[in-house]
C-alpha atoms as a PDB file:
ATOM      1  CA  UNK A   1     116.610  62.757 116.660  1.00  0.00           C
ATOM      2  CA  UNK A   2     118.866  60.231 115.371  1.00  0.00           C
ATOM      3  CA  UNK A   3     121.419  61.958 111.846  1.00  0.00           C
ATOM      4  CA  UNK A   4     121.015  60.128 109.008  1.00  0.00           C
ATOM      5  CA  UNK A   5     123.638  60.186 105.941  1.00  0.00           C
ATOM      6  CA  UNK A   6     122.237  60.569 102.650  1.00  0.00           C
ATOM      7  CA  UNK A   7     123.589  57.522 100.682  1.00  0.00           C
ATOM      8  CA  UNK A   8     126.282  57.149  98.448  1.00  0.00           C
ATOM      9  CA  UNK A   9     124.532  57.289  95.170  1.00  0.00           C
ATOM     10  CA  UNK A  10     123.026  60.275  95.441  1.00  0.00           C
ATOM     11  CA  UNK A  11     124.695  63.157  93.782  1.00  0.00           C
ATOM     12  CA  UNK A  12     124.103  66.004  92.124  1.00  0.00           C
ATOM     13  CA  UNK A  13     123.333  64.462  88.601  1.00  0.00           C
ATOM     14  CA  UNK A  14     120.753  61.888  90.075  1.00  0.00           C
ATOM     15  CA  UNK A  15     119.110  64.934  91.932  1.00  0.00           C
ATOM     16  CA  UNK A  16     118.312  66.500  88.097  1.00  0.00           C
ATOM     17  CA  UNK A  17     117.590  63.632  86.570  1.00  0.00           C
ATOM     18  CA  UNK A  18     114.914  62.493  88.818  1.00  0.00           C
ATOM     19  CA  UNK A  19     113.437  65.989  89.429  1.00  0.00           C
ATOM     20  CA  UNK A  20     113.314  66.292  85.454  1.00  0.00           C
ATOM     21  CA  UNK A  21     112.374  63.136  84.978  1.00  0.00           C
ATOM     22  CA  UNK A  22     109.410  63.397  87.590  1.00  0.00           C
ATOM     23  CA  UNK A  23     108.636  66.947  86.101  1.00  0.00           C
ATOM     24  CA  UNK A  24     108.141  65.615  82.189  1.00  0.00           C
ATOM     25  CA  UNK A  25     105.551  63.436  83.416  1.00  0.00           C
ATOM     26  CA  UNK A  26     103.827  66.032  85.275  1.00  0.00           C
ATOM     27  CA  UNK A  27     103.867  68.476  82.027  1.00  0.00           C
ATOM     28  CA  UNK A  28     102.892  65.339  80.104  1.00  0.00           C
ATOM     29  CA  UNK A  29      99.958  64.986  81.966  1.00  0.00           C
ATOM     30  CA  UNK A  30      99.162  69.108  82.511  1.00  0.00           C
ATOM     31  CA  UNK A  31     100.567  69.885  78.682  1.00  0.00           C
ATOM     32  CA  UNK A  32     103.018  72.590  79.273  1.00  0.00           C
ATOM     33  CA  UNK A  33     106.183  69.932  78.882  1.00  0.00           C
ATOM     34  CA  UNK A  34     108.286  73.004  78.530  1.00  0.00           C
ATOM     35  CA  UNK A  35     108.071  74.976  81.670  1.00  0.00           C
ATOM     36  CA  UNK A  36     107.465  71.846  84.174  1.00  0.00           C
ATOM     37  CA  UNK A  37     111.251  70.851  82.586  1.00  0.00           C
ATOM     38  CA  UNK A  38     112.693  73.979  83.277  1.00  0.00           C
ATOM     39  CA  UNK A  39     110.601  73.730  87.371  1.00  0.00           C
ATOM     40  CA  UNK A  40     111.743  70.454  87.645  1.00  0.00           C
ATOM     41  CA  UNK A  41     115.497  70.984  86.598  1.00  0.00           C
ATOM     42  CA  UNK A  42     115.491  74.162  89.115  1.00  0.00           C
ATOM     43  CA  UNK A  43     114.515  72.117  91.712  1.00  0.00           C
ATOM     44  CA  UNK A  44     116.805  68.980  90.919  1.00  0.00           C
ATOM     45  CA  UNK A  45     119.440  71.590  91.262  1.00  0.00           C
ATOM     46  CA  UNK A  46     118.840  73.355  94.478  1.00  0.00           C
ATOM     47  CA  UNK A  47     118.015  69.519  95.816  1.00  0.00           C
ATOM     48  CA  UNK A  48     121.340  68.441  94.311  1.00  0.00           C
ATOM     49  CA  UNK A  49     123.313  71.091  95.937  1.00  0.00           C
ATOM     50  CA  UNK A  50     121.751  71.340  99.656  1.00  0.00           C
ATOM     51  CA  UNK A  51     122.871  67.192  99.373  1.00  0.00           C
ATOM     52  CA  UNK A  52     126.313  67.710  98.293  1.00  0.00           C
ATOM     53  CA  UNK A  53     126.977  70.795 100.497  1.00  0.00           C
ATOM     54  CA  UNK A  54     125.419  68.108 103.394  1.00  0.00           C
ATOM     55  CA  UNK A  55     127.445  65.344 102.390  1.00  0.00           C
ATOM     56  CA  UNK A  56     130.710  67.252 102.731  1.00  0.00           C
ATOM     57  CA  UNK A  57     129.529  68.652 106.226  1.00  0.00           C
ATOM     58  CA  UNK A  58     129.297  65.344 107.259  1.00  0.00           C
ATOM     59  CA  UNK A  59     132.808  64.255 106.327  1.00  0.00           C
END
């Protein structure tokens, strides 16, 4: 299985703001804005971090 590097705009901050972003729509549309913010900030950070910690492995 060919490695693939995770490109160079990806970072930490664009891992929260797109997994918040994505998660105010989804409490938008399931009206509990509140806690799908707080899900979707959790998981922008544990995405966020596995990339960084994978981007300095691959230096």
């Amino acid at each position: 299985m060919k490695k693939q590097k995770v490109s160079k705009f990806w970072n930490m901050g664009t891992a929260i703001g797109l997994c918040t972003a994505v998660s105010i729509v989804l409490g938008a549309l399931l009206q509990n804005v509140v806690m799908w913010l707080c899900i979707g900030a959790g998981i922008g950070v544990v995405l966020g971090a596995i990339s960084v910690n994978k981007k300095l492995q691959d230096k």
